[in-house]
N, C-alpha and C. Protein backbone atom coordinates (compact mmCIF):
# COMPACT_ATOMS: atom_id res chain seq x y z
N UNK A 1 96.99 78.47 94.37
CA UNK A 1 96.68 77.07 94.39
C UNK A 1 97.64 76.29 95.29
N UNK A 2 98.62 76.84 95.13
CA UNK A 2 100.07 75.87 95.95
C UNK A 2 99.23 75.84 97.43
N UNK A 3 99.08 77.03 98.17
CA UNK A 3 98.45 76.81 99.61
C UNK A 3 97.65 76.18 99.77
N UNK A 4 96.35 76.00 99.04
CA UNK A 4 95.83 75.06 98.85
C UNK A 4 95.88 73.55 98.91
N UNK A 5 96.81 72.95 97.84
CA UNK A 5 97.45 72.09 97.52
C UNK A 5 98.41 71.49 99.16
N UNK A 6 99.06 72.67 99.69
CA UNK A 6 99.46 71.88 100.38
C UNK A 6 99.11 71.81 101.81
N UNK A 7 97.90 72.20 102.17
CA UNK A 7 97.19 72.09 103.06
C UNK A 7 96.87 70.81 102.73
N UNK A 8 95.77 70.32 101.44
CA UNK A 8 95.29 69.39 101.29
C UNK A 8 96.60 68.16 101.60
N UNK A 9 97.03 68.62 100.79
CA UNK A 9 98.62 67.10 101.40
C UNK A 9 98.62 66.95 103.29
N UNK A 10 98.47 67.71 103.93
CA UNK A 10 99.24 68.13 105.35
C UNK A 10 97.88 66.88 105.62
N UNK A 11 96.86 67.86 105.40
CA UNK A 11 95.27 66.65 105.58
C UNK A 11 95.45 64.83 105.42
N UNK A 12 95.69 65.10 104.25
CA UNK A 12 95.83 63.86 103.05
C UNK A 12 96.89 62.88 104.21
N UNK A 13 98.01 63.19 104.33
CA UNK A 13 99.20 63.38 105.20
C UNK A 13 99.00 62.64 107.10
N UNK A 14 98.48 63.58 107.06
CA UNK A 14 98.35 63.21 109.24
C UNK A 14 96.47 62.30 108.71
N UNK A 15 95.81 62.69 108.05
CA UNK A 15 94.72 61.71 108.16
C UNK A 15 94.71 59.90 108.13
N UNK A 16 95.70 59.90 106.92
CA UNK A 16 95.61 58.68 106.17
C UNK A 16 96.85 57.88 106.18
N UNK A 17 97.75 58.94 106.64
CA UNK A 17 99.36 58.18 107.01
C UNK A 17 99.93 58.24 105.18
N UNK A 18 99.72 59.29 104.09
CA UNK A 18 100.53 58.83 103.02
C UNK A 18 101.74 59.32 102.90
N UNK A 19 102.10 58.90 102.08
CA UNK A 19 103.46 59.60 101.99
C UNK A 19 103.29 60.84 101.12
N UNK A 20 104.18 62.15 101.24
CA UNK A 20 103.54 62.69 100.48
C UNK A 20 104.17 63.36 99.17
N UNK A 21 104.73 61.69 98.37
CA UNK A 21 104.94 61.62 97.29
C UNK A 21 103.43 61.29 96.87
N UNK A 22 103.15 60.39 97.05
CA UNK A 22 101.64 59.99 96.79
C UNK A 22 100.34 60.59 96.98
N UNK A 23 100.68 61.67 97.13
CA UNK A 23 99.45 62.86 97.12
C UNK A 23 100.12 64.08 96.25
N UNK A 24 99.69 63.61 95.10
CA UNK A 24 99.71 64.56 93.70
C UNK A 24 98.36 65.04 93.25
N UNK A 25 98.44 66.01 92.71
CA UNK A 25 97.05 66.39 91.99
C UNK A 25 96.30 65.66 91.21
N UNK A 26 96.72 64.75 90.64
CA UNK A 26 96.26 63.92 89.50
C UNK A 26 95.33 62.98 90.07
N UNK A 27 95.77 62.47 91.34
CA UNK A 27 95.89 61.08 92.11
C UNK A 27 94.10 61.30 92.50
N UNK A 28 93.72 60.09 92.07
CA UNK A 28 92.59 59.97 92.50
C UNK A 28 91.91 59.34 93.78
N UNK A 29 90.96 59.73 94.84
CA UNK A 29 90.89 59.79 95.96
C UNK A 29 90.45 57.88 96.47
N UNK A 30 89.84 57.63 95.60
CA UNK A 30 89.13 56.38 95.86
C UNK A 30 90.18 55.68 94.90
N UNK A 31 90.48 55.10 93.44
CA UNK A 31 90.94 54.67 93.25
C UNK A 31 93.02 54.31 92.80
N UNK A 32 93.18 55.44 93.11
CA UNK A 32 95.05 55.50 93.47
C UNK A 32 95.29 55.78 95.03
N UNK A 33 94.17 56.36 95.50
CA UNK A 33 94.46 56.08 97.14
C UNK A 33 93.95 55.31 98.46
N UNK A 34 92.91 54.92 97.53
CA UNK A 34 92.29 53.74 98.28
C UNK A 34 91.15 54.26 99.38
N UNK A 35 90.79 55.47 99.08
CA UNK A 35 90.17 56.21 100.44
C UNK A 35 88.40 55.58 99.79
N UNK A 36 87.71 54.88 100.77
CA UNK A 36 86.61 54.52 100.57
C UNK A 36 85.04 55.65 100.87
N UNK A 37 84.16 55.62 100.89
CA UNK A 37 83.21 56.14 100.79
C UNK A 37 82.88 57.07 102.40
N UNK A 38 82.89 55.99 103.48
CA UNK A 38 83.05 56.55 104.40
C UNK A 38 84.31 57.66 104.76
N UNK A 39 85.44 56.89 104.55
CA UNK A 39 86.68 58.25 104.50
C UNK A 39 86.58 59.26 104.31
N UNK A 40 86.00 59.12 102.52
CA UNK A 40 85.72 60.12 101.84
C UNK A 40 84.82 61.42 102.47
N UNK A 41 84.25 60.80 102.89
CA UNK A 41 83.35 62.09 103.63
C UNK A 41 83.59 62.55 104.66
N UNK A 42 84.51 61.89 105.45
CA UNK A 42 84.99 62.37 106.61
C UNK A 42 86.43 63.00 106.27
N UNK A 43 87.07 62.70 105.15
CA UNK A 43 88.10 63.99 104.20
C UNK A 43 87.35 65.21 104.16
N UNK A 44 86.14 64.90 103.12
CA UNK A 44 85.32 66.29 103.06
C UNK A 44 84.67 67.20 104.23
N UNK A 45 84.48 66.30 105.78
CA UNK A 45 84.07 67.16 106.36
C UNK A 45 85.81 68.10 107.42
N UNK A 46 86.85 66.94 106.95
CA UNK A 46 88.11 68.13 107.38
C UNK A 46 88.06 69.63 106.18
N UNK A 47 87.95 68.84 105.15
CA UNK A 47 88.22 70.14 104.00
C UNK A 47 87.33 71.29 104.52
N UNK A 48 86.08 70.96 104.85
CA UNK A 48 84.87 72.09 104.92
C UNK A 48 85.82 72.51 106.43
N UNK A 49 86.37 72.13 107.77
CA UNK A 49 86.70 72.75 108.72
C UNK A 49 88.24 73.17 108.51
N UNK A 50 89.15 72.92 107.13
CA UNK A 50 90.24 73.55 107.34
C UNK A 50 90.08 74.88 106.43
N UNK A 51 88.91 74.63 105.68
CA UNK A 51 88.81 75.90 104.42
C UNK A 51 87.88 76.83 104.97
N UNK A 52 86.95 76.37 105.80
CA UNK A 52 85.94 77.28 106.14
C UNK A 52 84.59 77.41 105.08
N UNK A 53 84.37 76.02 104.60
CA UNK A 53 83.49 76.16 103.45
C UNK A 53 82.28 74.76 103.61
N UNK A 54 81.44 74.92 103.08
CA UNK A 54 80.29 74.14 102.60
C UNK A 54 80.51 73.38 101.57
N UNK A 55 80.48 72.11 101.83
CA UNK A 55 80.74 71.07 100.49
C UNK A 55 79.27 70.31 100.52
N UNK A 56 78.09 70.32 99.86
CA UNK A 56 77.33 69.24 100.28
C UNK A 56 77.61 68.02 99.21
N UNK A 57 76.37 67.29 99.47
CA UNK A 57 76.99 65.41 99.42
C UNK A 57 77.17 65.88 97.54
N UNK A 58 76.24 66.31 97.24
CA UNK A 58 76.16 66.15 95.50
C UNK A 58 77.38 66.83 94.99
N UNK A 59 77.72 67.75 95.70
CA UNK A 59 78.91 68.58 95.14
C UNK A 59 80.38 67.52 95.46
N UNK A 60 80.20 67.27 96.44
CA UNK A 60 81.30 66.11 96.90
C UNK A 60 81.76 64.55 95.54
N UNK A 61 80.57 64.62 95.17
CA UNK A 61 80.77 63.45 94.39
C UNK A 61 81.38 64.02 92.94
N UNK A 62 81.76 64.81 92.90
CA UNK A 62 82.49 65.14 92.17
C UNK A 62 84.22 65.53 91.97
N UNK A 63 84.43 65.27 92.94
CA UNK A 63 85.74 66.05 93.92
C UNK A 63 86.02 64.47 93.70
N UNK A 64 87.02 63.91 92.28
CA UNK A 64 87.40 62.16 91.97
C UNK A 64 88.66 62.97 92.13
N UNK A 65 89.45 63.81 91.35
CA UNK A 65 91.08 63.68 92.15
C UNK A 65 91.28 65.00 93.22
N UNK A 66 92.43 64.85 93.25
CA UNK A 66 92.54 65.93 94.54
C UNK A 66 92.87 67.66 93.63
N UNK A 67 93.11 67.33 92.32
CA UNK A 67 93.11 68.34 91.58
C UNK A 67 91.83 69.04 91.20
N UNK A 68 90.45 67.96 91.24
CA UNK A 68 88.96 68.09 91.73
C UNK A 68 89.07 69.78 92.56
N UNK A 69 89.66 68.74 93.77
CA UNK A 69 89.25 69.46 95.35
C UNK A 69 89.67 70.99 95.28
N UNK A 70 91.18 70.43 94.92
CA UNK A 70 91.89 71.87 94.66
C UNK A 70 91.28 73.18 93.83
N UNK A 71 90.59 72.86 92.54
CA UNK A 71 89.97 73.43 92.24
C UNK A 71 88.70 73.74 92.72
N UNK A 72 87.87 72.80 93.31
CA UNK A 72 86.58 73.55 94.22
C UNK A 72 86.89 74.06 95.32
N UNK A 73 87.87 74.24 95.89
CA UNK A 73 87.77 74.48 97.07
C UNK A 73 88.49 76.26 96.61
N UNK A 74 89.06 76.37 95.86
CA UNK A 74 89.36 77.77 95.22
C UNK A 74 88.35 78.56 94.98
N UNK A 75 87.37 77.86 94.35
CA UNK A 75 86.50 78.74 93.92
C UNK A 75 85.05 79.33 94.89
N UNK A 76 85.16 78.13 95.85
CA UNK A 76 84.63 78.40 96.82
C UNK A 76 85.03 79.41 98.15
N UNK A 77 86.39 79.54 97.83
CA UNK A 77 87.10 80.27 99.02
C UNK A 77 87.02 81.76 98.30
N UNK A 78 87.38 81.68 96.74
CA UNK A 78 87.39 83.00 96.39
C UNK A 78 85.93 83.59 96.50
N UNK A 79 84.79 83.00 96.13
CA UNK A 79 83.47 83.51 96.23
C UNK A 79 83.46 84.07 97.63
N UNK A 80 83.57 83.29 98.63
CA UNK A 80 83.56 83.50 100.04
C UNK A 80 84.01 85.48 100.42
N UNK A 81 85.28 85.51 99.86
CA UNK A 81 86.40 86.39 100.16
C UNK A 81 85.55 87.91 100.09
């Protein structure tokens, strides 16, 4: 999970300018980070090109903290493998 995790920060990080105290697992994407609808999907389409994976829109709307992501994006990478 950690690699994971801190890919998503590196993203989170050079995308959005946070600091990356403020990209914790808990932290939720829209409302503790302020990332709006459009963002949001343009987060999800880095995630799908740094993971190598398929997120579509319905699955996306589920991915509210980054502990979400972290966990789909695991399970999607391990299926993959």
């Amino acid at each position: 999970m950690n690699n994971i995790f801190d890919r998503i920060r590196a993203i989170l990080n050079k995308q959005f300018r946070f600091s990356l105290d403020q990209i914790q697992p808990e932290a939720e994407f829209e409302h503790e980070l302020g990332i709006d609808s459009r963002e949001f999907f343009e987060l999800i389409n880095e995630f799908e090109s740094a993971f190598d994976i398929e997120i579509n829109a319905e699955e996306a709307t589920t991915l509210v903290t980054i502990q979400d992501a972290i966990n789909y994006i695991e399970t999607k990478t391990i299926t993959c493998d």
